[in-house]
Protein backbone atom coordinates (compact mmCIF):
# COMPACT_ATOMS: atom_id res chain seq x y z
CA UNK A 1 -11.26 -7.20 -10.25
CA UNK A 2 -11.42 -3.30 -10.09
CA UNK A 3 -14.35 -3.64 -7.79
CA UNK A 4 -12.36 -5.98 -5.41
CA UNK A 5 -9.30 -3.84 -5.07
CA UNK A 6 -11.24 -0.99 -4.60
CA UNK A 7 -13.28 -2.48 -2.05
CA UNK A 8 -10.49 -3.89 -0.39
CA UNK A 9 -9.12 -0.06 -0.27
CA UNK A 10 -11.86 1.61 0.81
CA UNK A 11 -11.90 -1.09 3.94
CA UNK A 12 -8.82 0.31 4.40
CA UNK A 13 -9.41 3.29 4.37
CA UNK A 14 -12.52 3.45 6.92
CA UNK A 15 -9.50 1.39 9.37
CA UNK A 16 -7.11 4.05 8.38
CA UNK A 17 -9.52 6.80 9.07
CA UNK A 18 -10.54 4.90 12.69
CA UNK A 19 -6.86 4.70 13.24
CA UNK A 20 -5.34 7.58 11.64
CA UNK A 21 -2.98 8.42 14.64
CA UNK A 22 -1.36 4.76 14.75
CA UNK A 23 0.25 3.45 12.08
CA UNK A 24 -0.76 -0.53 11.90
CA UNK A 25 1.53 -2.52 14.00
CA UNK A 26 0.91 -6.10 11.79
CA UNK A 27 1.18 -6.09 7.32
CA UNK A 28 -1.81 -5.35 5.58
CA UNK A 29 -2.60 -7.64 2.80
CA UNK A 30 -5.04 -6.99 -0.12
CA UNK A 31 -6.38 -9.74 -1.78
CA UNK A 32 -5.55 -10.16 -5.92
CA UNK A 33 -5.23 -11.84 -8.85
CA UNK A 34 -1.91 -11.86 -9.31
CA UNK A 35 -0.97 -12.32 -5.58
CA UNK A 36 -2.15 -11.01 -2.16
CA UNK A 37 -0.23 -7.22 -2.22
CA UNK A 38 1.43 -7.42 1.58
CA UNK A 39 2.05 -3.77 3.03
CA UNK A 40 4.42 -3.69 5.53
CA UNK A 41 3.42 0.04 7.44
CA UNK A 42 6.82 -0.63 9.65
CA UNK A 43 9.35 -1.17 7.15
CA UNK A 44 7.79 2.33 5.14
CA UNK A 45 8.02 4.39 8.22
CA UNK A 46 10.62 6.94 7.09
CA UNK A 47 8.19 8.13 4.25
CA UNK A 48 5.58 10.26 4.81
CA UNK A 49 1.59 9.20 5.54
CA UNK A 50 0.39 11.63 2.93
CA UNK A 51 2.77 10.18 0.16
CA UNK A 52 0.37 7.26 -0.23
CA UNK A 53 -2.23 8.19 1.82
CA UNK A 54 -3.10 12.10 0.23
CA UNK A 55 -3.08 13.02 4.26
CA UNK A 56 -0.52 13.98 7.14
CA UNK A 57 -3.05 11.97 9.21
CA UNK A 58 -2.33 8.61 7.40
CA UNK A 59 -6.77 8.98 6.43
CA UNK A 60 -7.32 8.09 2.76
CA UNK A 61 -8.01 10.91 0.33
CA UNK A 62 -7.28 8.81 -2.98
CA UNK A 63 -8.82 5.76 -4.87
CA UNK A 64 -6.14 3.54 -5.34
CA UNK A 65 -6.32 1.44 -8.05
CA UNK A 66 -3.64 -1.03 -9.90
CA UNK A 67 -2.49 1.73 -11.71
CA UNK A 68 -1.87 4.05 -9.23
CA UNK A 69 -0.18 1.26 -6.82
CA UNK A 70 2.13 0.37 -9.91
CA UNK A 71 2.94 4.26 -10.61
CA UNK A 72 3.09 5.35 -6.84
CA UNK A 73 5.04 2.09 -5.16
CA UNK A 74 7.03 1.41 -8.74
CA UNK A 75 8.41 4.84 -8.64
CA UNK A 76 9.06 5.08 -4.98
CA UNK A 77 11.16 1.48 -5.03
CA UNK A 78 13.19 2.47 -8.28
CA UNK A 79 14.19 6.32 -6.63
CA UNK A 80 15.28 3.90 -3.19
CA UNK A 81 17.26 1.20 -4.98
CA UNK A 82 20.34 2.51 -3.33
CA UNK A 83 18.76 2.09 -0.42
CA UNK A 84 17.91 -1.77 -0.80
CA UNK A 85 14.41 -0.90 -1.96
CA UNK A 86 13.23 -3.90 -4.45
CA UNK A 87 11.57 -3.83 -7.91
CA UNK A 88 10.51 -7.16 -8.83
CA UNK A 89 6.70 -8.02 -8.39
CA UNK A 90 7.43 -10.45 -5.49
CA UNK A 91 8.07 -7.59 -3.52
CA UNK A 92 4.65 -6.05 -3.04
CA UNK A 93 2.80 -9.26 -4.52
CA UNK A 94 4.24 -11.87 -1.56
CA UNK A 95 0.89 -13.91 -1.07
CA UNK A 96 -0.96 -16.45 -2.72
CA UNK A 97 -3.18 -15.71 -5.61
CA UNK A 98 -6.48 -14.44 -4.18
């Protein structure tokens, strides 16, 4: 499982890296167990690249992992609540199980 989500992150990344001055115009999904993760780049585009992505550039300098998504996205979502920013798992898990 680790080894799928990190491989699904660095293929990400090497994208990222090819595309670091465009933010992706279509959702990213990630395959896993509990539910594709879908990452909407669009509806994220007030925060900063290097907030998830260690990077002005939007190139990836960190090895995410489920912990780090839960931590990083988890904490982002609950400080944004006002702001319509959801908590449940639905929200970043939207797919079907991979």
């Amino acid at each position: 499982m680790t080894k799928l989500f990190s491989a699904a992150f660095l293929a990400l990344a090497l994208v990222g890296a090819a595309a670091a001055a465009e933010m992706p115009t279509k959702p990213i999904t990630i395959p896993n167990k509990n539910g594709a993760i879908t990452f909407n780049h669009d509806k994220h585009k007030a925060v900063k690249c290097e907030v998830c992505h260690g990077d002005p550039k939007g190139e990836t300098k960190i090895t995410p992992s489920k912990d780090w998504g839960h931590k990083t996205c988890q904490e982002c979502h609950k400080a944004n609540k006002d702001k319509g920013a959801k908590t449940d798992c639905k929200t970043c898990h939207s797919g079907p199980k991979s």
